[in-house]
N, C-alpha and C. Protein backbone atom coordinates (compact mmCIF):
# COMPACT_ATOMS: atom_id res chain seq x y z
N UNK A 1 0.85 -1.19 0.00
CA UNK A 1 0.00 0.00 0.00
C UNK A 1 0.88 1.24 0.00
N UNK A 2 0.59 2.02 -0.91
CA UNK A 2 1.24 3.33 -1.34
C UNK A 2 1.50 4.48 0.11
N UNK A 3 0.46 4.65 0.47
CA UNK A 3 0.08 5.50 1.60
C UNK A 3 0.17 5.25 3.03
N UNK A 4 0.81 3.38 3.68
CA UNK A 4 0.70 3.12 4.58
C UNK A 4 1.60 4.30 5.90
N UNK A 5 0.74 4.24 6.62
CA UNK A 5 1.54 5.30 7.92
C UNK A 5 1.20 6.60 7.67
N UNK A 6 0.79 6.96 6.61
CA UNK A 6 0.02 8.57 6.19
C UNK A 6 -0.92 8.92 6.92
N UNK A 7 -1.04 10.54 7.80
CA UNK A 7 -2.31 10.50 8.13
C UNK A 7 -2.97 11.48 7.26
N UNK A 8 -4.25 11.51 7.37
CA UNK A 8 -4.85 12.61 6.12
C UNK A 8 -6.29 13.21 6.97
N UNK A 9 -6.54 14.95 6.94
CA UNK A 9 -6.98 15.37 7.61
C UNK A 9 -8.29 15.61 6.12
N UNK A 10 -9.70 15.08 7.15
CA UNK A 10 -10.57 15.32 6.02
C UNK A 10 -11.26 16.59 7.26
N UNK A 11 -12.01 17.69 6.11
CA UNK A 11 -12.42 18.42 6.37
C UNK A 11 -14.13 18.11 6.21
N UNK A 12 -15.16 19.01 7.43
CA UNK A 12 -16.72 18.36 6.94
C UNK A 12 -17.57 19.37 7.43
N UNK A 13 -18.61 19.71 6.47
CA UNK A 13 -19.63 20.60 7.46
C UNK A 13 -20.72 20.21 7.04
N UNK A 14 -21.69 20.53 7.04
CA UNK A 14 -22.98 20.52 6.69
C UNK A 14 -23.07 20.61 4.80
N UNK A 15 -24.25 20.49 4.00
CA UNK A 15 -24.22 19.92 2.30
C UNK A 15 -22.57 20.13 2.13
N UNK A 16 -21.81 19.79 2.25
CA UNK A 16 -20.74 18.72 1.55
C UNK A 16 -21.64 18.12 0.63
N UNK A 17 -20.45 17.95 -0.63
CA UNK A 17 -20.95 17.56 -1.81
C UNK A 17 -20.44 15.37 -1.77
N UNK A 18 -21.33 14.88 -1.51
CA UNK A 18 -21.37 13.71 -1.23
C UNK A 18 -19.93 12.68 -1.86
N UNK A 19 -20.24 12.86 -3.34
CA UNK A 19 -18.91 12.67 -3.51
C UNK A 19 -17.11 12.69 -3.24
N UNK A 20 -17.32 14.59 -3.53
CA UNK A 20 -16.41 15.14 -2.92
C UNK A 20 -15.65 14.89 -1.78
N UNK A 21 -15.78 14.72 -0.50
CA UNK A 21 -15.74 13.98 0.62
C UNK A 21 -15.25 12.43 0.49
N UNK A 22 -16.63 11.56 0.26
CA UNK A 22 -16.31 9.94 0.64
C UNK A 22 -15.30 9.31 -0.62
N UNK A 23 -15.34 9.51 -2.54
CA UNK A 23 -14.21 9.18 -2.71
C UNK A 23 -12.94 9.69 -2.46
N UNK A 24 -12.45 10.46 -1.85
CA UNK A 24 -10.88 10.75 -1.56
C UNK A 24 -10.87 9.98 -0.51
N UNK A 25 -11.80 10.02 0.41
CA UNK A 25 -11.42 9.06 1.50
C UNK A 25 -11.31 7.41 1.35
N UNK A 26 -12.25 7.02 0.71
CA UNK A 26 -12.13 6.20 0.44
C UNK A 26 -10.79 5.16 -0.25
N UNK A 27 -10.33 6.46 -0.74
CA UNK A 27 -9.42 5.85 -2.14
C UNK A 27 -7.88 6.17 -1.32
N UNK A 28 -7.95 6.71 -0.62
CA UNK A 28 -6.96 7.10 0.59
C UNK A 28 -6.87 5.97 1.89
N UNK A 29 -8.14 5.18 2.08
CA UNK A 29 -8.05 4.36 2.73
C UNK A 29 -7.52 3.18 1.97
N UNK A 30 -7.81 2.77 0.91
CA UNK A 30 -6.88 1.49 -0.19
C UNK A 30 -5.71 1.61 -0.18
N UNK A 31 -5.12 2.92 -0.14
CA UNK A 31 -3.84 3.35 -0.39
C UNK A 31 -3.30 2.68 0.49
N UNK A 32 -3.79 3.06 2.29
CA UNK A 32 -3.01 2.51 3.47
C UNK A 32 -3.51 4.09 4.43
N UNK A 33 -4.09 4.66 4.11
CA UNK A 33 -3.65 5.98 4.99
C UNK A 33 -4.59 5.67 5.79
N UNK A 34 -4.36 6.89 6.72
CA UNK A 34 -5.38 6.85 7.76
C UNK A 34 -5.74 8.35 7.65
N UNK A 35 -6.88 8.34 7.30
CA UNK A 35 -7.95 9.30 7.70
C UNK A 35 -9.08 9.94 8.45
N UNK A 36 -9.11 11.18 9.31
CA UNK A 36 -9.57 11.25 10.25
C UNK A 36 -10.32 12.98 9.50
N UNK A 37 -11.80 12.92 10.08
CA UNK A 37 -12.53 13.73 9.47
C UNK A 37 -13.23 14.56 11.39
N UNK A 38 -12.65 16.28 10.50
CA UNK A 38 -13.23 17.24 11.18
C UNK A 38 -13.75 18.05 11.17
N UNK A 39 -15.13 18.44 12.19
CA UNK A 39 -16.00 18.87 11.68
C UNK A 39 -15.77 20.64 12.45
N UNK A 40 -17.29 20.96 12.70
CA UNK A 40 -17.48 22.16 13.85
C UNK A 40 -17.10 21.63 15.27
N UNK A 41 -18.05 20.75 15.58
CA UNK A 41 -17.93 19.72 16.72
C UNK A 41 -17.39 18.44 16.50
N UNK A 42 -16.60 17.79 17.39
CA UNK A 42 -16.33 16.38 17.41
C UNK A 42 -17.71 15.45 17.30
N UNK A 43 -17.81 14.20 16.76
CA UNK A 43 -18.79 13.45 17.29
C UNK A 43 -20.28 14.52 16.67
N UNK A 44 -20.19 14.83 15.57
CA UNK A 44 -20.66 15.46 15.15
C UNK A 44 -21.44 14.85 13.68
N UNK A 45 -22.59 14.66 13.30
CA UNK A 45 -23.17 13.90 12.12
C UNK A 45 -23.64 15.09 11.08
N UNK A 46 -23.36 15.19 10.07
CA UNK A 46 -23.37 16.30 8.89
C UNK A 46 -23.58 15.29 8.21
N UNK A 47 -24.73 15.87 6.99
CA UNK A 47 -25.27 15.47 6.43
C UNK A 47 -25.07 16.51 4.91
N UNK A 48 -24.57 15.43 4.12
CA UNK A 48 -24.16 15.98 2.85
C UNK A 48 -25.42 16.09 1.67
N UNK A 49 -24.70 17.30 0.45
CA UNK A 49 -26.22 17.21 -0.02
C UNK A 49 -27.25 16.31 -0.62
N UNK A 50 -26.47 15.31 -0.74
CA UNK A 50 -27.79 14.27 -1.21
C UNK A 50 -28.30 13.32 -0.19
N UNK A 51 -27.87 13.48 0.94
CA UNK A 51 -28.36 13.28 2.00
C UNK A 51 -27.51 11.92 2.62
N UNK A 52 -25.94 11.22 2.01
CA UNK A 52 -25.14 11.13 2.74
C UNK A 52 -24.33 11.22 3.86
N UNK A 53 -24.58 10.84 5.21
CA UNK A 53 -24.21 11.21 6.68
C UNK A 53 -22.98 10.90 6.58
N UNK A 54 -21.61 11.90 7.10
CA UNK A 54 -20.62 11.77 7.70
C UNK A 54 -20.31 12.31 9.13
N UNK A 55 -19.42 11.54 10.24
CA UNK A 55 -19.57 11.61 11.70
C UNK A 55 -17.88 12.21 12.11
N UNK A 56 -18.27 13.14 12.45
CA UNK A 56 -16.57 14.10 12.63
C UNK A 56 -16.17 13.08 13.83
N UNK A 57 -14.64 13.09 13.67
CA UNK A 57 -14.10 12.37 14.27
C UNK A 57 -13.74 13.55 15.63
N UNK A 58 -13.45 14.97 15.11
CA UNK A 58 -12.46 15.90 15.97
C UNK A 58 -13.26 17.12 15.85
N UNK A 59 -13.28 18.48 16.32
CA UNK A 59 -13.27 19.45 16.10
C UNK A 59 -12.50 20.12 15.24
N UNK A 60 -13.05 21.30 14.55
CA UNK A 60 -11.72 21.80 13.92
C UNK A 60 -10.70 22.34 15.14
N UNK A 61 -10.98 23.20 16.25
CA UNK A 61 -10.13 23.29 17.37
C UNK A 61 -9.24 22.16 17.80
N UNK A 62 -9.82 20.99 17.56
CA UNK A 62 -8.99 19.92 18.57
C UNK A 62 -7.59 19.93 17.39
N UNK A 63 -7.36 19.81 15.98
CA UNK A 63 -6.81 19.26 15.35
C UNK A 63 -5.39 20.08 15.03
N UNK A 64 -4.16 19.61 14.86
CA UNK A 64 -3.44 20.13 14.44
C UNK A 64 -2.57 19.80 13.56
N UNK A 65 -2.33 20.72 12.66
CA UNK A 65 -1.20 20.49 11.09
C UNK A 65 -0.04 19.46 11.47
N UNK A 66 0.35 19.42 12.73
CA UNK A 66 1.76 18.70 12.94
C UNK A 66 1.67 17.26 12.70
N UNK A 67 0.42 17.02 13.21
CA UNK A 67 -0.14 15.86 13.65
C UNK A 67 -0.75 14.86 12.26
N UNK A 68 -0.65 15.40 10.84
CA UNK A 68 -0.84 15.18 9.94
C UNK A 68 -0.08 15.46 8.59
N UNK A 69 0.06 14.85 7.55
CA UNK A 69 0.67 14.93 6.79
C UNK A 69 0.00 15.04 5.20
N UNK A 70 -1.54 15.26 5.44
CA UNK A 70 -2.34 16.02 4.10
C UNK A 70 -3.43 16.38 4.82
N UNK A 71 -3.85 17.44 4.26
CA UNK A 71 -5.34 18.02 4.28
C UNK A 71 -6.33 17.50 3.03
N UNK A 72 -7.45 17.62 3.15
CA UNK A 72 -8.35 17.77 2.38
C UNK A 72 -9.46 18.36 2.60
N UNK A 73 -10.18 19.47 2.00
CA UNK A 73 -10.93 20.53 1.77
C UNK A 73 -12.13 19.92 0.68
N UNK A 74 -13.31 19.75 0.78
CA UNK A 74 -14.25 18.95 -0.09
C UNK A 74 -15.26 20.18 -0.78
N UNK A 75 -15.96 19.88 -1.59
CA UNK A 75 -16.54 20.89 -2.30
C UNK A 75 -18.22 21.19 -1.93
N UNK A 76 -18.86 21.19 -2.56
CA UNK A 76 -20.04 21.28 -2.67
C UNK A 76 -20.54 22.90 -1.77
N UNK A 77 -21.65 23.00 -0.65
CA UNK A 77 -21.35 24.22 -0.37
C UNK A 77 -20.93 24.42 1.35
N UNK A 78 -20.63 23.47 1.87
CA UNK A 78 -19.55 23.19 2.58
C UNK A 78 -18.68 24.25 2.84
N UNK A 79 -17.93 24.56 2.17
CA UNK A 79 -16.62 25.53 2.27
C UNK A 79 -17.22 26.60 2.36
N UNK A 80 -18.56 27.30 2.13
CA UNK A 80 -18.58 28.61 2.54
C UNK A 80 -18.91 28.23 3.95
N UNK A 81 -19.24 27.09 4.72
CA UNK A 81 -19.42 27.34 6.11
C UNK A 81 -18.12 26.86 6.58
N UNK A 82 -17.22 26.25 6.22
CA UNK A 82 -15.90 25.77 6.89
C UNK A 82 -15.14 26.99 6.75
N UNK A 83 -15.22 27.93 6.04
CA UNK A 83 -14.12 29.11 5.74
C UNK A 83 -14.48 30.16 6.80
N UNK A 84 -15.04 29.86 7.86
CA UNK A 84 -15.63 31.10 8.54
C UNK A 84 -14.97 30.46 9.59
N UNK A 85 -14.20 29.71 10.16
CA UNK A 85 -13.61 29.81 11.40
C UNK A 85 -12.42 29.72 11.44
N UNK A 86 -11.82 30.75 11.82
CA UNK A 86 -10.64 30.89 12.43
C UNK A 86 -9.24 29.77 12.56
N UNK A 87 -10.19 28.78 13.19
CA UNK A 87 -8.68 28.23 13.61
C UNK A 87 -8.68 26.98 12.10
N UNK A 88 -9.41 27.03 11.19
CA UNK A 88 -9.53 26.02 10.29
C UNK A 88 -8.38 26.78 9.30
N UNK A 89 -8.47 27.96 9.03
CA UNK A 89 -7.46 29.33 7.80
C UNK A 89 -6.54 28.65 8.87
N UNK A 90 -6.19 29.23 10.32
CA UNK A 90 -4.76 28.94 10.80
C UNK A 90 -4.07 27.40 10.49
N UNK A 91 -4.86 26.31 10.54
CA UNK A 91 -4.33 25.16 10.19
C UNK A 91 -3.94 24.80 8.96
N UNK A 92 -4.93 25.80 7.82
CA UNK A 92 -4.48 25.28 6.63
C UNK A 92 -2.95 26.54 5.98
N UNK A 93 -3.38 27.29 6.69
CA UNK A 93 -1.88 28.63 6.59
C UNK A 93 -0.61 27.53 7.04
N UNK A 94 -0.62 27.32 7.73
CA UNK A 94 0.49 26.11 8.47
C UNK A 94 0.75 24.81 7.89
N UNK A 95 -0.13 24.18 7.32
CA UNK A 95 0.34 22.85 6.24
C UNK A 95 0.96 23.86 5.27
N UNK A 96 0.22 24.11 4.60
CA UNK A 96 0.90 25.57 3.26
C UNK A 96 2.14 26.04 3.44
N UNK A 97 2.62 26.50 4.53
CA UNK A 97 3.85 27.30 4.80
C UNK A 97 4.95 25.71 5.51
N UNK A 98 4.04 24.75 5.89
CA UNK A 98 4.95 23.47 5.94
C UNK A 98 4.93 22.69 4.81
N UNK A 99 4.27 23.12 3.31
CA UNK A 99 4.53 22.26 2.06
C UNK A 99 4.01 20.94 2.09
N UNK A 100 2.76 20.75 3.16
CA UNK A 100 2.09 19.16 3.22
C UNK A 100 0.95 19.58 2.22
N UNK A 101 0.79 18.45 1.60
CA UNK A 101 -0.56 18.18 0.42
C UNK A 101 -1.47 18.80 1.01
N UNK A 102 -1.88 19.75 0.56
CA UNK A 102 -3.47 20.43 0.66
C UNK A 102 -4.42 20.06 -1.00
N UNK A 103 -5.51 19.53 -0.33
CA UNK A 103 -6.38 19.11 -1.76
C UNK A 103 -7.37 19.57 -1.72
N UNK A 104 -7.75 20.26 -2.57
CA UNK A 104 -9.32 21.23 -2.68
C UNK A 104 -9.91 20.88 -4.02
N UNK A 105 -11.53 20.93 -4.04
CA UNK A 105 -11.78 20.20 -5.31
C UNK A 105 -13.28 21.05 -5.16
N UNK A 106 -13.55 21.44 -6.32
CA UNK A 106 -15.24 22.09 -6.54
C UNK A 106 -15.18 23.91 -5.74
N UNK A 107 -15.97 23.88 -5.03
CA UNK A 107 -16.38 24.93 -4.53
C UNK A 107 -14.94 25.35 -3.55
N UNK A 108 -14.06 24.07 -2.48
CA UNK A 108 -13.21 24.09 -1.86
C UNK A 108 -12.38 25.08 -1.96
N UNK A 109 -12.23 25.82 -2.89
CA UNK A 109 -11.71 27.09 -3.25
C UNK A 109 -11.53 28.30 -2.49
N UNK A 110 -12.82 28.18 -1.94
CA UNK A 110 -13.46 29.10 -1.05
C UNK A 110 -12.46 29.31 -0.08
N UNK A 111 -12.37 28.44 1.13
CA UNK A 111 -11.66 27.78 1.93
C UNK A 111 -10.11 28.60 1.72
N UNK A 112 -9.64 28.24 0.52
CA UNK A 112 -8.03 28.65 0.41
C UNK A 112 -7.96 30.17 0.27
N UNK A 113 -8.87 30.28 -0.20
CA UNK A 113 -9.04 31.94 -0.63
C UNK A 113 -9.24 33.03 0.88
N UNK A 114 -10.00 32.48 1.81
CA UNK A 114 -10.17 32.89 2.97
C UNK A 114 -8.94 32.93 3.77
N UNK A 115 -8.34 31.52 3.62
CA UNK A 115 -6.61 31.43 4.32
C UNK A 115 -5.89 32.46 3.62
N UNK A 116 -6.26 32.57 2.24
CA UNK A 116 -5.24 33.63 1.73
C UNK A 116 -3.68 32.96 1.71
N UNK A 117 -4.10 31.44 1.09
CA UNK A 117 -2.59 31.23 0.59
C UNK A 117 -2.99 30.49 -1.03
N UNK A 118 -3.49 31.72 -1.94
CA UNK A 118 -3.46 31.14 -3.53
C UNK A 118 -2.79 32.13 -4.24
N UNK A 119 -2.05 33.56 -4.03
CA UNK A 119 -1.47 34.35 -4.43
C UNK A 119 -0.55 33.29 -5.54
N UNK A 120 -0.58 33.34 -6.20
CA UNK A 120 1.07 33.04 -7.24
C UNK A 120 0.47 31.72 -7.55
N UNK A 121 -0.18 30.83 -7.02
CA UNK A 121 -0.70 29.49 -7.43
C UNK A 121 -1.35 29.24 -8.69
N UNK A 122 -0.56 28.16 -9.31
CA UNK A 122 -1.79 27.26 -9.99
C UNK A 122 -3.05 26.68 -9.63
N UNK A 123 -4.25 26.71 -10.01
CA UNK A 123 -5.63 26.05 -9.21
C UNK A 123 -6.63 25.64 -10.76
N UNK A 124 -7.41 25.15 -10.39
CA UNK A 124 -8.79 24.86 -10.82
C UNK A 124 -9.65 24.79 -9.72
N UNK A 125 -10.68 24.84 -10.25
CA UNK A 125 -11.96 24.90 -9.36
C UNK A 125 -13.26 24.69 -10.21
N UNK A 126 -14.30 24.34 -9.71
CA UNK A 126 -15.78 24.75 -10.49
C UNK A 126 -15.99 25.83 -10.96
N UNK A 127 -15.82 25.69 -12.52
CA UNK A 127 -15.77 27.10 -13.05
C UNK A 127 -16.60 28.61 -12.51
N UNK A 128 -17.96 28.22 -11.60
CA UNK A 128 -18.56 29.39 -11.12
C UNK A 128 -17.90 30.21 -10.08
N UNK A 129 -16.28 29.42 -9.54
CA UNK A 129 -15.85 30.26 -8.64
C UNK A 129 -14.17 30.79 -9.52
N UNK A 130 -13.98 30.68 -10.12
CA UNK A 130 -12.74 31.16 -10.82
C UNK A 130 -12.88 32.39 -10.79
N UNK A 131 -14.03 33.81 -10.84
CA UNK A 131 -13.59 34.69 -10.87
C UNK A 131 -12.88 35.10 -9.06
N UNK A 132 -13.36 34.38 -8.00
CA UNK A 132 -12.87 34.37 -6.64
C UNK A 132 -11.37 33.87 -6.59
N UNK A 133 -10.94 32.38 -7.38
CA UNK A 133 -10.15 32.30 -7.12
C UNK A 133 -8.87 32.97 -7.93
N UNK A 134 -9.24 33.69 -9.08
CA UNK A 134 -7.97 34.54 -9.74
C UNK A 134 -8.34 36.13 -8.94
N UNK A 135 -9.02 36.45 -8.21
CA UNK A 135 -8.84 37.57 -7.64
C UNK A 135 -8.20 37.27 -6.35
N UNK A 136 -7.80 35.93 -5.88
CA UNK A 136 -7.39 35.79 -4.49
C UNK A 136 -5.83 35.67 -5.18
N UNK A 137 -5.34 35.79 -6.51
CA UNK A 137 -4.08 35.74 -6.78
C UNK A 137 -3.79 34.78 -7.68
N UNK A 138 -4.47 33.64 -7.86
CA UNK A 138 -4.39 32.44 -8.65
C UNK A 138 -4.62 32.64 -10.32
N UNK A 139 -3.79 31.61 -10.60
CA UNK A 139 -3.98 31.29 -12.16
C UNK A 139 -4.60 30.18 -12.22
N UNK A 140 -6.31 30.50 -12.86
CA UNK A 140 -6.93 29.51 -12.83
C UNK A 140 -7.34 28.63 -14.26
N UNK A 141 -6.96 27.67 -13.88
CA UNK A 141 -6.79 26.44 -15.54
C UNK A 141 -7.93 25.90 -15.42
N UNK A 142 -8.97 25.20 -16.55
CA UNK A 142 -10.26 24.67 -16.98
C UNK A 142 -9.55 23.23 -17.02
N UNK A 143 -8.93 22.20 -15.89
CA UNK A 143 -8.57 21.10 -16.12
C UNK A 143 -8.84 19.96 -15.16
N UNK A 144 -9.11 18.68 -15.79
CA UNK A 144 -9.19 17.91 -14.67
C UNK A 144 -8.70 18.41 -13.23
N UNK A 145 -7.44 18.15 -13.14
CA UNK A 145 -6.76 18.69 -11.90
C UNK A 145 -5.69 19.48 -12.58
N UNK A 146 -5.10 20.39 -11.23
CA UNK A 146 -4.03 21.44 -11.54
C UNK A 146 -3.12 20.75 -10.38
N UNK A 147 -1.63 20.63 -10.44
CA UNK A 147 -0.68 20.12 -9.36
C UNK A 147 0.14 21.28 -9.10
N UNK A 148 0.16 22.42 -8.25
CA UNK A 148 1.50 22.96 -8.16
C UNK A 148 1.97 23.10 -6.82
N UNK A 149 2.57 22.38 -7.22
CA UNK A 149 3.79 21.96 -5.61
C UNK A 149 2.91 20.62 -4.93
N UNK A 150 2.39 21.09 -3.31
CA UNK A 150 1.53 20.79 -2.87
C UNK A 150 0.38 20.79 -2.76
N UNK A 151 -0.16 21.52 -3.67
CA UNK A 151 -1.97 22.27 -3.56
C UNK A 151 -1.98 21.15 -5.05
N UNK A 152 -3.15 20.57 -4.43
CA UNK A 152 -3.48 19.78 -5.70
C UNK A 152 -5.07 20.40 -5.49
N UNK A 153 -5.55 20.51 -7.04
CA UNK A 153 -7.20 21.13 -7.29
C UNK A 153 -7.50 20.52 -8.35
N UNK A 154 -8.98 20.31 -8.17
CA UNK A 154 -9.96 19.93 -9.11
C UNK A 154 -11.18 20.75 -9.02
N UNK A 155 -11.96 20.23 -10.42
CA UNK A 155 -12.97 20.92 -10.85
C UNK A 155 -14.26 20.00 -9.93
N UNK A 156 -14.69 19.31 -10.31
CA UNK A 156 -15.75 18.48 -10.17
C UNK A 156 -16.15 17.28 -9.60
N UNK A 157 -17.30 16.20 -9.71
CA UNK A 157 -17.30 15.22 -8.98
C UNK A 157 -16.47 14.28 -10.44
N UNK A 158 -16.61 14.49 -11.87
CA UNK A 158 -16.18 13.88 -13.13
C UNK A 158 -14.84 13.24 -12.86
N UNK A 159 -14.62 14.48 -12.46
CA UNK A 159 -12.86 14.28 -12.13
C UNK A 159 -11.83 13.94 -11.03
N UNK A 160 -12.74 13.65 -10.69
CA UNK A 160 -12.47 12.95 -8.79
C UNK A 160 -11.37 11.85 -9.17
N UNK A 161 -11.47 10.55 -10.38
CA UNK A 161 -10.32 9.64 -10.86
C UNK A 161 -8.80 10.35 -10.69
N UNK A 162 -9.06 11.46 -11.62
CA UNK A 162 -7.51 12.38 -11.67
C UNK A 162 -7.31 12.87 -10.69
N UNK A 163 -7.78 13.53 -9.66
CA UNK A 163 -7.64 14.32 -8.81
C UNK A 163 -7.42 13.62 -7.60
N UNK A 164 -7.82 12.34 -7.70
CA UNK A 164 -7.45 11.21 -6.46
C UNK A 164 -5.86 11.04 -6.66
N UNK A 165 -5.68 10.47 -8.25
CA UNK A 165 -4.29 9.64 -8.73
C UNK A 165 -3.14 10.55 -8.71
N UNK A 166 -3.55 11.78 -8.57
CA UNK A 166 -1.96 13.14 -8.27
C UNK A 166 -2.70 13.57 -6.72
N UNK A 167 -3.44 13.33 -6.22
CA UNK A 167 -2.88 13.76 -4.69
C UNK A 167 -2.22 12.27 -4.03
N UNK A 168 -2.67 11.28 -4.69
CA UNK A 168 -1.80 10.19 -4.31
C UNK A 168 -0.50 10.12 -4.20
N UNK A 169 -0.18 10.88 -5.57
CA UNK A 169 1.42 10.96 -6.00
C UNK A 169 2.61 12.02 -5.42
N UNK A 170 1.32 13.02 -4.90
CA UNK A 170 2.31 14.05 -4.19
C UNK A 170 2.25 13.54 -2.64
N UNK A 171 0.96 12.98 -2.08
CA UNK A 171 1.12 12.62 -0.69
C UNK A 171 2.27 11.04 -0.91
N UNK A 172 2.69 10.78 -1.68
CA UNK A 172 3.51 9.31 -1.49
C UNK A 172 4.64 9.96 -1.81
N UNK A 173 4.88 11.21 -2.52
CA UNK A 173 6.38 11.68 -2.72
C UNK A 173 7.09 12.63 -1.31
N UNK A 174 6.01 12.82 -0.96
CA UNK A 174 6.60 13.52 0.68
C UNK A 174 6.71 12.87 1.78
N UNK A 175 8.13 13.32 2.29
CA UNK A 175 8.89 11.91 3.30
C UNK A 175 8.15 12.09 4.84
């Protein structure tokens, strides 16, 4: 297994886009990783938009960047309620400035744009937010996924295959 001993921080709030969410995790769990999903509250059941239940393992307070070695940021409309607290921007400012895989896909955009670390970046996103994410600094590409550096992005649920198989490749290339 590609990913064994990895931990991977899933992000969750309320309509999360059903997809978005359970295949990365999923496909992260085949790998070998271990993934642990945080919400507002620990022990917390959010219900995604097609009516998919996921159960936070942590708070966003409890969790910290050290303690992990990828993020993931899920799409749907999710990220405009995950981008409003505080200590979620400080955790993802801190993987970013420590160069661990951050993965954002769909709307997730949101999220990075609030941290205010897409200045100079390559991204994609769901095309309805590209004019947000090239005003937060980004160069935004119409592609399956975009890879630069550590920030891996995607557009959609279509493209979830590609966007799984290069955050794979950057979370298995970092020691």
């Amino acid at each position: 297994m590609r990913l064994e001993g990895k931990k991977v921080l899933s992000l969750v709030h309320h309509d999360f886009e059903d997809l978005e969410l359970w295949y990365p995790i999923l496909r992260l769990q085949e790998e070998g990783a271990i993934v642990h999903l945080a919400g507002e509250k620990a022990n917390e059941k959010y219900i995604g938009k097609y009516g998919v239940p996921a159960a936070s393992e942590f708070s966003y307070n409890e969790v910290r960047g050290e303690d992990y070695d990828a993020i993931l940021v899920p799409g749907g409309w999710a990220p405009d309620k995950i981008r409003r607290f505080p200590e979620v921007l400080s955790l993802l400012q801190q993987m970013n400035a420590d160069e661990k895989p951050i993965g954002q896909i769909c709307h997730a955009g949101w999220v990075l744009i609030s941290a205010k670390i897409l200045d100079g970046k390559k991204v994609t996103s769901t095309p309805g937010i590209r004019d947000d994410m090239e005003n937060a600094g980004a160069t935004w590409y119409d592609e399956p996924v975009v890879v630069d550096g550590h920030l891996v992005s995607s557009r959609r649920p279509p493209d979830l295959p590609d966007y799984l198989r290069e955050f794979i490749n950057v979370l298995e290339q970092k020691k």
